[in-house]
N, C-alpha and C. Protein backbone atom coordinates (compact mmCIF):
# COMPACT_ATOMS: atom_id res chain seq x y z
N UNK A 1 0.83 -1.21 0.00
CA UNK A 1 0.00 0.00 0.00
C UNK A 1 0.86 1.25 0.00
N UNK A 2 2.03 1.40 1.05
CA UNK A 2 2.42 2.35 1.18
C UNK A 2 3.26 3.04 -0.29
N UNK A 3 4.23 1.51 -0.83
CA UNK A 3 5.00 1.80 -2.34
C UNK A 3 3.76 2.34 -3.56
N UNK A 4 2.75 1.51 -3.38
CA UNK A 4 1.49 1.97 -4.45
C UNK A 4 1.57 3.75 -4.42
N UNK A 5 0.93 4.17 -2.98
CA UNK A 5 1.01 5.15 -2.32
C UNK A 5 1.82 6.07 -2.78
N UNK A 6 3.37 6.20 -2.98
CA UNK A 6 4.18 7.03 -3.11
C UNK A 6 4.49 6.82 -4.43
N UNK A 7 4.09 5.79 -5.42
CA UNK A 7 4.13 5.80 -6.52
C UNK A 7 3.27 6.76 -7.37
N UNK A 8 2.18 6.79 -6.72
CA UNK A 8 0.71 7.65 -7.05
C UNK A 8 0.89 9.38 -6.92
N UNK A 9 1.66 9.36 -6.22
CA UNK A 9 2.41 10.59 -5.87
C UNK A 9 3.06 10.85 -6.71
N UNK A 10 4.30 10.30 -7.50
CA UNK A 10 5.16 10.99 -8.33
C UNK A 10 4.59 11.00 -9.93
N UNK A 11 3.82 10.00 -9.79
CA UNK A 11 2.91 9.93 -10.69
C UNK A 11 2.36 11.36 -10.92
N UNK A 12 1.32 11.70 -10.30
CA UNK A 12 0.24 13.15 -10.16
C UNK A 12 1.66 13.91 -10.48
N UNK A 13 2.34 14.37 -9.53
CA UNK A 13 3.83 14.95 -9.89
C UNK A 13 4.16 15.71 -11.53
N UNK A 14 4.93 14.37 -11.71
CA UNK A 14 5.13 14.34 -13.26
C UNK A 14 4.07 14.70 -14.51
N UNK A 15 2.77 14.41 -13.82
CA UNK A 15 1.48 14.94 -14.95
C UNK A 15 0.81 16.37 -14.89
N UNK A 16 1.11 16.69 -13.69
CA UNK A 16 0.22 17.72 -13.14
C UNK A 16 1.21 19.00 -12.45
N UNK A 17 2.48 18.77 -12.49
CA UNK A 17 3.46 19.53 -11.76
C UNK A 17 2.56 20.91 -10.86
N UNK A 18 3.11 21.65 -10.33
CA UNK A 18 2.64 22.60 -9.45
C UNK A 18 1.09 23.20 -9.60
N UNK A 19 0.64 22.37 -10.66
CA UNK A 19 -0.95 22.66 -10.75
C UNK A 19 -1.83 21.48 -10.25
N UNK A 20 -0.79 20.82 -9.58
CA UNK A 20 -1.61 19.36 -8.47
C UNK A 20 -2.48 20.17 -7.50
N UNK A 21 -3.71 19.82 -6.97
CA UNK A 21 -3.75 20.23 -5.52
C UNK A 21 -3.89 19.45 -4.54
N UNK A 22 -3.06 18.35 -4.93
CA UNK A 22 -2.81 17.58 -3.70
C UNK A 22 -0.81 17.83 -3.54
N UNK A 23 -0.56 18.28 -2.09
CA UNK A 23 0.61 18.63 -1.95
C UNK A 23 1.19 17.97 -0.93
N UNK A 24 2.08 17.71 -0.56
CA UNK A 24 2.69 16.92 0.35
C UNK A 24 3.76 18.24 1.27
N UNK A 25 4.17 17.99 2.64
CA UNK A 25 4.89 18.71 3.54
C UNK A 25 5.44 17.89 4.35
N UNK A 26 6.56 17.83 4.87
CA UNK A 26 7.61 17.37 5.22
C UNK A 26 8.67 16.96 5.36
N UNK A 27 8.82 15.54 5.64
CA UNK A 27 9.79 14.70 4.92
C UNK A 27 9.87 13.42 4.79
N UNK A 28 10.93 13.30 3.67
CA UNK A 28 10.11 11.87 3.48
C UNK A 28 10.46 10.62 4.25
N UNK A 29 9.29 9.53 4.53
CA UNK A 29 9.50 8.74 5.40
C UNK A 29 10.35 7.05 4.80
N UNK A 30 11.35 7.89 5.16
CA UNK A 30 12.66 6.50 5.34
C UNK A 30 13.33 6.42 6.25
N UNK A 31 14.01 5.34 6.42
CA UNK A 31 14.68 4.97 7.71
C UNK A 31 15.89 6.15 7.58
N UNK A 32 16.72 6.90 9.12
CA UNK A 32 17.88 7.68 8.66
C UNK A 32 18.76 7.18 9.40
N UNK A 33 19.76 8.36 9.45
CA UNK A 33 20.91 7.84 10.88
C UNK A 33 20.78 7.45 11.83
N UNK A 34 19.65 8.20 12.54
CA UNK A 34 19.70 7.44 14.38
C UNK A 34 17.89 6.99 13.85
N UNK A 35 18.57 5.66 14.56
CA UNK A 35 17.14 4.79 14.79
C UNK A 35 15.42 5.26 15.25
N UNK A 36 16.07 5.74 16.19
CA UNK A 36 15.12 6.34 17.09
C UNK A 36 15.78 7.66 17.92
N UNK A 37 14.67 8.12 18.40
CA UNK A 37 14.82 9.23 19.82
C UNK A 37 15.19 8.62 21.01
N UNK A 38 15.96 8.78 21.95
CA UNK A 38 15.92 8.47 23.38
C UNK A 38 15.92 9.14 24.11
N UNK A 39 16.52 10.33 23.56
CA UNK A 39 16.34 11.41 24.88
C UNK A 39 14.74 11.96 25.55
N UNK A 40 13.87 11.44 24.55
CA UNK A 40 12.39 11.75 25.26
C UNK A 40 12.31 10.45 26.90
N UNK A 41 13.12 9.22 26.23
CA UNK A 41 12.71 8.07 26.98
C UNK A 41 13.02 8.46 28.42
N UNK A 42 13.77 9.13 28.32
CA UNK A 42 14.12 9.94 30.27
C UNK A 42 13.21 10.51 30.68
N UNK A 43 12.47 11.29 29.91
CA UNK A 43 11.57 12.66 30.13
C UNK A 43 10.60 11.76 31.33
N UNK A 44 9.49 11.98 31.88
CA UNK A 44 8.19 11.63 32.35
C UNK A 44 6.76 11.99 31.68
N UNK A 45 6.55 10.96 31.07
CA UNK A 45 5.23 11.14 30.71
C UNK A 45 5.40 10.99 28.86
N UNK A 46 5.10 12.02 28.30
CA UNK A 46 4.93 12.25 26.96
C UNK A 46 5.69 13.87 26.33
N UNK A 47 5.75 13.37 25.00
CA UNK A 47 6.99 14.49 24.53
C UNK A 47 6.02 14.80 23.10
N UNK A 48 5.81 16.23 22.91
CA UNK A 48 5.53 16.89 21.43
C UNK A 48 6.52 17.10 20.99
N UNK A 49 6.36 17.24 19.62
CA UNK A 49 7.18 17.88 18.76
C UNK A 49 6.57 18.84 17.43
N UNK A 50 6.44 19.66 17.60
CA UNK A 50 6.05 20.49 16.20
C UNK A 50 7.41 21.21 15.03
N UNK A 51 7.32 21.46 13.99
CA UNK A 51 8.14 21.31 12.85
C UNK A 51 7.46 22.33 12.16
N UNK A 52 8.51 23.14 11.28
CA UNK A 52 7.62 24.08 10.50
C UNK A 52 7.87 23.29 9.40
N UNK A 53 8.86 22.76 8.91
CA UNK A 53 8.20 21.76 7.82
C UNK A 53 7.09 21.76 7.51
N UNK A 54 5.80 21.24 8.51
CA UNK A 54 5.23 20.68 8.60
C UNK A 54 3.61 21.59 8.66
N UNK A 55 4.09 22.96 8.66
CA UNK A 55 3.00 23.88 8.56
C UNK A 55 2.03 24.05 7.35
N UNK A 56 1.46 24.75 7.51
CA UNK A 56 0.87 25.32 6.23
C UNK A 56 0.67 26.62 6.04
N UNK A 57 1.02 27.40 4.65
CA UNK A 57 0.76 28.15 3.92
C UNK A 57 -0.35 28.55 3.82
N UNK A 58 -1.09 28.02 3.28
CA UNK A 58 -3.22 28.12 2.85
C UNK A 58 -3.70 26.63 3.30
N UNK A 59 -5.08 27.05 3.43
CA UNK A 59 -5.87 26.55 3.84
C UNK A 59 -5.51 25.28 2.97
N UNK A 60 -6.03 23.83 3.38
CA UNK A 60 -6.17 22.81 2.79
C UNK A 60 -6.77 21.28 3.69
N UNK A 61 -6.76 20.63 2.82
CA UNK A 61 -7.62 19.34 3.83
C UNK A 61 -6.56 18.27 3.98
N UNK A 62 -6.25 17.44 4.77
CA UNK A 62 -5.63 16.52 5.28
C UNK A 62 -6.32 15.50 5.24
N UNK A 63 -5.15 14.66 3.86
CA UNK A 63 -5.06 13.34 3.61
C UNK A 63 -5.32 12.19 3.83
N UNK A 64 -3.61 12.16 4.39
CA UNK A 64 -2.97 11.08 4.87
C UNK A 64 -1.73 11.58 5.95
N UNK A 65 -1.14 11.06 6.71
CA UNK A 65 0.10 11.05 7.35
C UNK A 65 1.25 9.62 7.02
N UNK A 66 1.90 10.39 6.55
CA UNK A 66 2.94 9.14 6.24
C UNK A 66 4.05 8.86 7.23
N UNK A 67 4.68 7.72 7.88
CA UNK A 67 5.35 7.88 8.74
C UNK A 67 6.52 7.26 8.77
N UNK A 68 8.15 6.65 8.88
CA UNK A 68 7.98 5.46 8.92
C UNK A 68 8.69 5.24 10.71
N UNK A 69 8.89 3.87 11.36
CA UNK A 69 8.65 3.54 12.30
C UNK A 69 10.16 2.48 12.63
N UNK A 70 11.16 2.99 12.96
CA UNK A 70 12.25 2.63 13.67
C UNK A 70 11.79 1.36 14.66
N UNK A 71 10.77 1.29 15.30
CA UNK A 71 10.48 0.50 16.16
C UNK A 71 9.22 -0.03 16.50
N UNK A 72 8.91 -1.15 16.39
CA UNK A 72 7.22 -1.26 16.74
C UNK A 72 6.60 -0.76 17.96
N UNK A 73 5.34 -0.38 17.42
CA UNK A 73 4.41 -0.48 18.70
C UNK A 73 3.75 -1.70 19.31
N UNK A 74 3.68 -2.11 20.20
CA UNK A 74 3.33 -3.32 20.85
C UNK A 74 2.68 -3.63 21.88
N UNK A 75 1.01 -3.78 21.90
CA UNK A 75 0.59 -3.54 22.91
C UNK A 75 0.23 -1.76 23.34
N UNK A 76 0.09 -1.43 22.31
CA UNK A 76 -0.02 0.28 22.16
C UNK A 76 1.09 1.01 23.14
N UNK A 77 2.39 0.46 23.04
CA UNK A 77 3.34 1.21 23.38
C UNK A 77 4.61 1.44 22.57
N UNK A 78 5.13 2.59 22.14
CA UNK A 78 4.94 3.38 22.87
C UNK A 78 3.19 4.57 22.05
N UNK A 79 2.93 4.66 22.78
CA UNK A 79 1.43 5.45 22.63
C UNK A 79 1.88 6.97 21.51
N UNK A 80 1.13 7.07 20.40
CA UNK A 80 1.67 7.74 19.23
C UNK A 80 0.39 8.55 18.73
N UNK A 81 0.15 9.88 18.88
CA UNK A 81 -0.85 10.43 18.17
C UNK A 81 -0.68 11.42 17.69
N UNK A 82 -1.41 11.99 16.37
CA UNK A 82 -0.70 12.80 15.40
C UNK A 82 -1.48 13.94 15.54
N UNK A 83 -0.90 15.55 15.66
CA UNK A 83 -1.81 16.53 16.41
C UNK A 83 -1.64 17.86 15.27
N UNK A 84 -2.60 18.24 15.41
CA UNK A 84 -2.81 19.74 14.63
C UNK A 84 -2.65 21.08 15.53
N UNK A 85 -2.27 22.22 15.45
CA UNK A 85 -1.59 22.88 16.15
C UNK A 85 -1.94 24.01 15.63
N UNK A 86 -2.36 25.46 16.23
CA UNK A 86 -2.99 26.30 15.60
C UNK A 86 -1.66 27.52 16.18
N UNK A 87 -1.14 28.06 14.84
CA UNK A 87 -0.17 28.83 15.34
C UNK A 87 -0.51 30.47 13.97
N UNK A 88 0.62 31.57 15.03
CA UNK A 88 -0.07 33.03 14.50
C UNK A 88 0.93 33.14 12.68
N UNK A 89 0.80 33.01 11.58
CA UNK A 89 1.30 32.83 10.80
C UNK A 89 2.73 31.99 10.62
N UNK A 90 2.59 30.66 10.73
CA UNK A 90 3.58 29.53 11.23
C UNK A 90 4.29 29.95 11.72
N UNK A 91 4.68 31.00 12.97
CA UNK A 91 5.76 31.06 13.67
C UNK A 91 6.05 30.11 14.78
N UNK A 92 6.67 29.73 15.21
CA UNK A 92 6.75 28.61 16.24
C UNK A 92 8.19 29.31 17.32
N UNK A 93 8.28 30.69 17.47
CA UNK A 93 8.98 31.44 18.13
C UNK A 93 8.27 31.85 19.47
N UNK A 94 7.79 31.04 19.81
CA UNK A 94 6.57 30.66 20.90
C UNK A 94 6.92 30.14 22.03
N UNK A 95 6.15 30.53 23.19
CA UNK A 95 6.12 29.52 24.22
C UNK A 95 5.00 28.94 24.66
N UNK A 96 4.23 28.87 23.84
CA UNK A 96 3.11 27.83 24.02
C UNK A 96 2.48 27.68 22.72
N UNK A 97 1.68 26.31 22.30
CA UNK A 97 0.68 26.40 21.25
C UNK A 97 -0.53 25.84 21.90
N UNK A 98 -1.37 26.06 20.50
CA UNK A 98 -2.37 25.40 21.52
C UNK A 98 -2.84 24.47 20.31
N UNK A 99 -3.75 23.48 20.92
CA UNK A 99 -4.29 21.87 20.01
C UNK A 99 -5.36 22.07 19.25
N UNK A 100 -5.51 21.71 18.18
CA UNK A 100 -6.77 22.40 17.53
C UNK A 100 -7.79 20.85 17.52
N UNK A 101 -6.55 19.46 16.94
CA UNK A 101 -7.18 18.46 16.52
C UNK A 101 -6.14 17.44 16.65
N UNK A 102 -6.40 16.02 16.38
CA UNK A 102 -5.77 15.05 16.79
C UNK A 102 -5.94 13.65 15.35
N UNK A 103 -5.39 13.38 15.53
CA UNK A 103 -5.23 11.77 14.13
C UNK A 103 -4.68 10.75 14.84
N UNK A 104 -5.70 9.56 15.77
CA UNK A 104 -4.93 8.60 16.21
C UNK A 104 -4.44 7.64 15.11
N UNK A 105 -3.59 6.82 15.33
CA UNK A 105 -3.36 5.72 14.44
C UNK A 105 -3.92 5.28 13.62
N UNK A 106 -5.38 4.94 13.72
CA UNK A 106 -6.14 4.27 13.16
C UNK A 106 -6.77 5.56 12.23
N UNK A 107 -6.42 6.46 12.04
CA UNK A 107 -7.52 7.38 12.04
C UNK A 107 -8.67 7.90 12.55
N UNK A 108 -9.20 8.60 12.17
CA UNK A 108 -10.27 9.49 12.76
C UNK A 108 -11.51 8.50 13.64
N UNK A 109 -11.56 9.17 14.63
CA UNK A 109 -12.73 8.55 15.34
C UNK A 109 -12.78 7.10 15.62
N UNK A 110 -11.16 7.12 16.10
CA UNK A 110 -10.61 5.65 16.61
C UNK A 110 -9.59 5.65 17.63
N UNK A 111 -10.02 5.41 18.82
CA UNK A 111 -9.23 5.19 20.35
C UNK A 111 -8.81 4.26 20.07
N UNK A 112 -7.41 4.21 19.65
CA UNK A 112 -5.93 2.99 20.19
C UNK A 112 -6.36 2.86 21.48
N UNK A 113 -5.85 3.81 22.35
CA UNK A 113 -5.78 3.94 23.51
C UNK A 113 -6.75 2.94 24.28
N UNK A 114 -7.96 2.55 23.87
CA UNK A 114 -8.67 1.72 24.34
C UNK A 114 -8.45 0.48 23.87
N UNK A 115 -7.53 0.36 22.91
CA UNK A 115 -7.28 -1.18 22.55
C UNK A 115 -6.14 -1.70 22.72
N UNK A 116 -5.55 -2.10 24.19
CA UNK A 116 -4.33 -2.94 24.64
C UNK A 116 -3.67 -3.29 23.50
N UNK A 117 -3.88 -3.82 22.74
CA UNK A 117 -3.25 -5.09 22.16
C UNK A 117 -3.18 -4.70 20.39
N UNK A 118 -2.86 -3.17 19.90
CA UNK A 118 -2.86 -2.43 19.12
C UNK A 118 -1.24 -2.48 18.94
N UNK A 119 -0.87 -3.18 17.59
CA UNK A 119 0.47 -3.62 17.38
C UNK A 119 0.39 -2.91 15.81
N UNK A 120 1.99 -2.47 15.63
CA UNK A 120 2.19 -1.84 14.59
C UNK A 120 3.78 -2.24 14.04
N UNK A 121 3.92 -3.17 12.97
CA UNK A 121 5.46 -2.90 12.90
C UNK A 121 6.35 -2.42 12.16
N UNK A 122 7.55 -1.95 12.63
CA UNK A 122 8.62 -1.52 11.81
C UNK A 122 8.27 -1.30 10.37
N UNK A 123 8.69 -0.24 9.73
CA UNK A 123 8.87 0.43 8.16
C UNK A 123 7.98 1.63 8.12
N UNK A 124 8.22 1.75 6.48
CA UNK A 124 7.07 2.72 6.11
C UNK A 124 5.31 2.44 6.46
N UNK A 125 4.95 3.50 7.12
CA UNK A 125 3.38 3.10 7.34
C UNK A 125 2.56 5.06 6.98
N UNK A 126 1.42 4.40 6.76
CA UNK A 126 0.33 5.72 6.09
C UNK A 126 -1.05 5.31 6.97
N UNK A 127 -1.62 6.42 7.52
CA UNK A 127 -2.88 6.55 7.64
C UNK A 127 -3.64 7.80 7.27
N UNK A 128 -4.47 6.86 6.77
CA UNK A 128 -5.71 7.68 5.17
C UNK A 128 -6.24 8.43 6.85
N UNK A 129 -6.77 9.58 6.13
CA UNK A 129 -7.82 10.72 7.35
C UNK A 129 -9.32 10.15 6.47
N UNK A 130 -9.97 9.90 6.81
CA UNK A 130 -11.14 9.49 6.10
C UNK A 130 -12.34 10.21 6.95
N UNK A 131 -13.12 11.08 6.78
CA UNK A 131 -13.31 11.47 5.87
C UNK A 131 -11.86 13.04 5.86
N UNK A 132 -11.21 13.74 4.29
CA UNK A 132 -10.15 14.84 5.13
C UNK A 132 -10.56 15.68 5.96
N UNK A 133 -9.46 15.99 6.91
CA UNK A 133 -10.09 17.12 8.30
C UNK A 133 -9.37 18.47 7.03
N UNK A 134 -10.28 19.22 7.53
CA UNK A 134 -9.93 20.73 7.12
C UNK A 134 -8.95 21.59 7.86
N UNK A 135 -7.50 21.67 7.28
CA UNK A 135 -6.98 22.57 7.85
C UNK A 135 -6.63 24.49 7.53
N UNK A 136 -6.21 25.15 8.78
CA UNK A 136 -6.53 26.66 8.20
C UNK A 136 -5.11 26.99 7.49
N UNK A 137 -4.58 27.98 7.44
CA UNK A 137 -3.52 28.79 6.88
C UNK A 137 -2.80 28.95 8.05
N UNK A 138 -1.35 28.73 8.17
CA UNK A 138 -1.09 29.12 9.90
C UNK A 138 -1.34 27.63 10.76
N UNK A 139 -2.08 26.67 10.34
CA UNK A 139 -1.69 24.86 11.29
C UNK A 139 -0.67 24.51 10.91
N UNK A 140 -0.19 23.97 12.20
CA UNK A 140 0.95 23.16 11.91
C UNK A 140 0.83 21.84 12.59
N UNK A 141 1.24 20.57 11.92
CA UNK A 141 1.00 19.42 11.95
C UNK A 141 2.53 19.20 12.96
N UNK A 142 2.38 17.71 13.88
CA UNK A 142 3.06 17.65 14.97
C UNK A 142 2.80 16.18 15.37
N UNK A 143 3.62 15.48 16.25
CA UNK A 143 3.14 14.43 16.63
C UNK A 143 3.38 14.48 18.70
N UNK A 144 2.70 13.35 19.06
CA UNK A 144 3.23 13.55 20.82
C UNK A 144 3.46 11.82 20.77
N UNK A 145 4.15 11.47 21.52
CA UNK A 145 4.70 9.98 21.79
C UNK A 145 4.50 10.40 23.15
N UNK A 146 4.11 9.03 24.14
CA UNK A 146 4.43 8.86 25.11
C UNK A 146 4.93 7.00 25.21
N UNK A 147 6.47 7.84 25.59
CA UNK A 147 7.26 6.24 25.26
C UNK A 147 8.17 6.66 24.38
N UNK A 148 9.40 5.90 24.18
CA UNK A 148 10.55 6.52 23.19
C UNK A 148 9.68 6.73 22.03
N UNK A 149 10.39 7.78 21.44
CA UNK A 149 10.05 8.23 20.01
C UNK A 149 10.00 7.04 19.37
N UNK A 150 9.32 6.62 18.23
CA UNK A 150 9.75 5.60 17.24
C UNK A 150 10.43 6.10 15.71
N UNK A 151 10.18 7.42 15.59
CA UNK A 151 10.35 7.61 14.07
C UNK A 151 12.12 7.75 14.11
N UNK A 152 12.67 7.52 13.13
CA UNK A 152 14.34 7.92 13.12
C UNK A 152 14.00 9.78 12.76
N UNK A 153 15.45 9.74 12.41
CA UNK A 153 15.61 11.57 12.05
C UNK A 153 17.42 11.03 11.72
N UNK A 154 17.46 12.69 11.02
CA UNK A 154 19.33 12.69 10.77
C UNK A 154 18.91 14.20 11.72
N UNK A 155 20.11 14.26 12.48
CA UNK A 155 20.42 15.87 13.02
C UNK A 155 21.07 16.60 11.18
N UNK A 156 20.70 17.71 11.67
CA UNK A 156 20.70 18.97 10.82
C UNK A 156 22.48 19.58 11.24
N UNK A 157 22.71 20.00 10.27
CA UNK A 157 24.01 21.16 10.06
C UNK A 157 24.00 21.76 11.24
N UNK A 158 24.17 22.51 12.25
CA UNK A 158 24.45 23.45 13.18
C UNK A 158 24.14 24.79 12.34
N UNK A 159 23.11 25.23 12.79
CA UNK A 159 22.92 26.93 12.66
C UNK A 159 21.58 26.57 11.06
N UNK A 160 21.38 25.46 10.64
CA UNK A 160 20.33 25.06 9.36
C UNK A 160 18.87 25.66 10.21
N UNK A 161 18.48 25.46 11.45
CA UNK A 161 17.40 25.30 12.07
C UNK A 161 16.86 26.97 12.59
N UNK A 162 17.73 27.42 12.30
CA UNK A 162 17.90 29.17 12.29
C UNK A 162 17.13 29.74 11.26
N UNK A 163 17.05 29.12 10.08
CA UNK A 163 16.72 30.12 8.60
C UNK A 163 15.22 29.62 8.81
N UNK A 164 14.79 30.71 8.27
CA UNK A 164 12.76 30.42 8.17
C UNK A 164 12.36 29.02 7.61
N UNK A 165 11.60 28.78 8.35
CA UNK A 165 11.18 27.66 7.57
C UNK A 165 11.79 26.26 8.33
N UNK A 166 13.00 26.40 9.12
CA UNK A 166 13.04 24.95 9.68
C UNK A 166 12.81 24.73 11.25
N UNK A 167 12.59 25.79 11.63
CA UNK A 167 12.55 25.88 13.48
C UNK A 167 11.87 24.59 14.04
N UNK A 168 11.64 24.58 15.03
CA UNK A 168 10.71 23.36 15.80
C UNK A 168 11.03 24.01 17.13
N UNK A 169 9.54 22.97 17.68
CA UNK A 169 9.30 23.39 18.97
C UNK A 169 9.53 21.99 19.65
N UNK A 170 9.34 21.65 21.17
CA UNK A 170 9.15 20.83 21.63
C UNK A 170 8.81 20.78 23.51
N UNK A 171 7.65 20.29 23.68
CA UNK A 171 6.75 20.34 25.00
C UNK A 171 6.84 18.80 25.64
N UNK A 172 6.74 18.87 26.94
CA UNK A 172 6.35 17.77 27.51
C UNK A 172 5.22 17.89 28.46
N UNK A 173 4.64 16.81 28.28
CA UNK A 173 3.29 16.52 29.57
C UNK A 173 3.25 14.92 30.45
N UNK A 174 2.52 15.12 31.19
CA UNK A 174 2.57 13.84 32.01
C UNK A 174 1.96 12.68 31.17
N UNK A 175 0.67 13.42 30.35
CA UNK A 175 0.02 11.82 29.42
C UNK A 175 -0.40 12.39 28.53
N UNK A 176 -0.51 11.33 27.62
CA UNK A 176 -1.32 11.63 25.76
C UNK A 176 -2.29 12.96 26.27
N UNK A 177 -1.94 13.87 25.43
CA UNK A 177 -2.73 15.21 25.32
C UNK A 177 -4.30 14.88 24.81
N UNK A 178 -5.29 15.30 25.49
CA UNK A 178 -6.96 14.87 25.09
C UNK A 178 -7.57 16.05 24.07
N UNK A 179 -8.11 15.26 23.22
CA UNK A 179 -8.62 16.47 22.37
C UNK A 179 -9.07 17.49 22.43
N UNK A 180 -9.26 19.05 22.36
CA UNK A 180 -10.17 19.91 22.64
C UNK A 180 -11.56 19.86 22.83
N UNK A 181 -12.29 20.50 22.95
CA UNK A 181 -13.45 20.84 22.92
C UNK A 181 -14.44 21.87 22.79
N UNK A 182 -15.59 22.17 22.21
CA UNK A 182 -16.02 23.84 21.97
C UNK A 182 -15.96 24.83 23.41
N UNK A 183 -15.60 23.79 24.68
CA UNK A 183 -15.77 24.65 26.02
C UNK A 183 -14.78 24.63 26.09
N UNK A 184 -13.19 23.84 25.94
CA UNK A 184 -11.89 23.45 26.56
C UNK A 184 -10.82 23.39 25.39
N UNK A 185 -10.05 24.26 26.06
CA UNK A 185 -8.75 24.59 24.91
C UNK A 185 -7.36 23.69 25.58
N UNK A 186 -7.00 23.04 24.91
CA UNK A 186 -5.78 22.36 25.41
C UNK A 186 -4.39 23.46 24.47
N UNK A 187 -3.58 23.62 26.09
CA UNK A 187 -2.59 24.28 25.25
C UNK A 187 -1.57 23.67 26.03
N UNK A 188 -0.14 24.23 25.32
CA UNK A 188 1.33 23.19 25.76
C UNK A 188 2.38 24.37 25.59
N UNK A 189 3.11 24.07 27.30
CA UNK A 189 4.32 24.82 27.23
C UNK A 189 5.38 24.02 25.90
N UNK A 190 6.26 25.02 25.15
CA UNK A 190 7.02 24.75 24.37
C UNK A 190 8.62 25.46 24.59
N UNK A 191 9.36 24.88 23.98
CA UNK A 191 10.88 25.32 23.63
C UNK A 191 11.29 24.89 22.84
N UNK A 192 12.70 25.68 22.22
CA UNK A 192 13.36 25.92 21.01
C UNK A 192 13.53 23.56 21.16
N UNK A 193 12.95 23.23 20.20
CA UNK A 193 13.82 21.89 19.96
C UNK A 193 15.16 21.41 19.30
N UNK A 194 15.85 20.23 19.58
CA UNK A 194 17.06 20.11 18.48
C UNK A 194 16.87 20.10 17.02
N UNK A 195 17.64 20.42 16.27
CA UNK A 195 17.55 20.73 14.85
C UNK A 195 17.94 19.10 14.01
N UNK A 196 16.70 18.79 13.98
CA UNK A 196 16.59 17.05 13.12
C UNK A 196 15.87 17.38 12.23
N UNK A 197 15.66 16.14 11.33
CA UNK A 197 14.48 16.33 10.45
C UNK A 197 13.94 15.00 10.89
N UNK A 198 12.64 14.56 10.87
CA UNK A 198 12.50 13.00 11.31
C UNK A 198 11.58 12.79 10.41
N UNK A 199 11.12 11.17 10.03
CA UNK A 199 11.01 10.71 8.92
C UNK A 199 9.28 11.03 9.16
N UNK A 200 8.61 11.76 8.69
CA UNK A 200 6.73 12.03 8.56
C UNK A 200 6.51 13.39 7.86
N UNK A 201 5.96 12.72 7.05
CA UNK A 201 5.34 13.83 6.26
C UNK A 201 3.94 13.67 6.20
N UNK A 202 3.32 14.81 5.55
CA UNK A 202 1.56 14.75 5.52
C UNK A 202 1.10 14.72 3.78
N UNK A 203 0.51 14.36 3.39
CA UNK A 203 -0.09 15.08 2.42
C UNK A 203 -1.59 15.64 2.24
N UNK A 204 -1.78 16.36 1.90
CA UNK A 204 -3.31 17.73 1.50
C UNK A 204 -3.63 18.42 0.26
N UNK A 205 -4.55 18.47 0.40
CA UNK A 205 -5.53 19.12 -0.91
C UNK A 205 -5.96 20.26 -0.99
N UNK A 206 -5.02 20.62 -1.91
CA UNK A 206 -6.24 22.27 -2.15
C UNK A 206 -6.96 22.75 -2.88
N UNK A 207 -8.43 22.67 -2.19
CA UNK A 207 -9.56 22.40 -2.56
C UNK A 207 -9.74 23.83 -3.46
N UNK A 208 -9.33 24.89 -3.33
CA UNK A 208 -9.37 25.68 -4.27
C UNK A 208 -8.47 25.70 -5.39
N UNK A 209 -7.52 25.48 -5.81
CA UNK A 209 -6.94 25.09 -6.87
C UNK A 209 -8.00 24.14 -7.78
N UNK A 210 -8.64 23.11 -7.21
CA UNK A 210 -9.85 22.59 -7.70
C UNK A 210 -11.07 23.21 -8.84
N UNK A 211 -11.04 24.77 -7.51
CA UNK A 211 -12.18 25.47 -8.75
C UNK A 211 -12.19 26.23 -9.53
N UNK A 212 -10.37 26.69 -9.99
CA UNK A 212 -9.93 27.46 -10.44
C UNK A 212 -9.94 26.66 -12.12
């Protein structure tokens, strides 16, 4: 699924070049230098990470999340959910964001969390958003682990994470962050993170390019 997947991609690509409106942000998910994260595995509790990679420009709808996975999940550990992040024109020069929306594993309108025995392994993996969530101009896409990271990353050049466009943030909490609500705003202390790139990207649609 996933090779189909990224085949379909370069495909549209090559036929449709910058007049696609389906676009992809991130990076791409292959295995890199370091396996995994560990330095979250000390932390207590659970670790965000937001990426301007990973922002958006204009409005658009969300896909898929592509990921790939240094290490299985087993028994829904370590606990992995993919978060939307509402920031003031992608700056992430912040000390807090706040949660707009969430993409468990399974996709939409599916608690892992309630299913012990929720196993995932090693490589490239994708989950379809079914039906797409709508994102604004200014979200930025993010993930929270509680439990070592699983995705790899390569560290970045020294001083790369400086120029617009590559910053990151990174927060910790005691447990998996709970979705918002129209009464309840979930927000998260943040700081400057290390300068990696790690293997997840998103892809989205823009639905106006459509009616043009």
């Amino acid at each position: 699924w996933n090779n189909l997947l990224y085949h379909n991609q370069q495909l549209r690509m090559s036929i449709l070049g910058h007049r696609d409106p389906i676009f992809t942000v991130g990076s791409e998910p292959v295995n890199r230098s370091h396996s995994a994260d560990a330095s979250p595995a000390a932390l207590p509790g659970c670790v965000t990470r937001v990426d301007a990679a990973l922002c958006l420009a204009r409005p658009a709808q969300l896909l898929s999340v592509a990921f790939f996975l240094s290490r299985p999940i087993q028994n829904s550990w370590p606990e992995v959910k993919f978060t939307v992040w509402q920031t003031l024109q992608r700056r992430l020069n912040v000390t807090s964001l706040i949660l707009r929306a969430s993409v468990p594993l399974r996709g939409l309108g599916q608690n892992v969390s309630a299913d012990k025995n929720f196993c995932m392994d090693p490589g490239p993996r994708t989950i379809v958003v079914a039906p797409p969530m709508p994102l604004r101009a200014g979200d930025c896409l993010g993930w929270t682990v509680c439990g070592p990271v699983p995705f790899p990353f390569d560290d970045l050049p020294a001083g790369s994470c400086s120029v617009q466009g590559q910053n990151a943030v990174v927060g910790a909490s005691a447990e998996m962050l709970k979705d918002p609500t129209a009464n309840r705003y979930a927000s998260l202390s943040v700081e400057r993170a290390p300068c990696r790139r790690y293997s997840v990207a998103a892809q989205l649609y823009d639905y106006r390019m459509q009616r043009s």
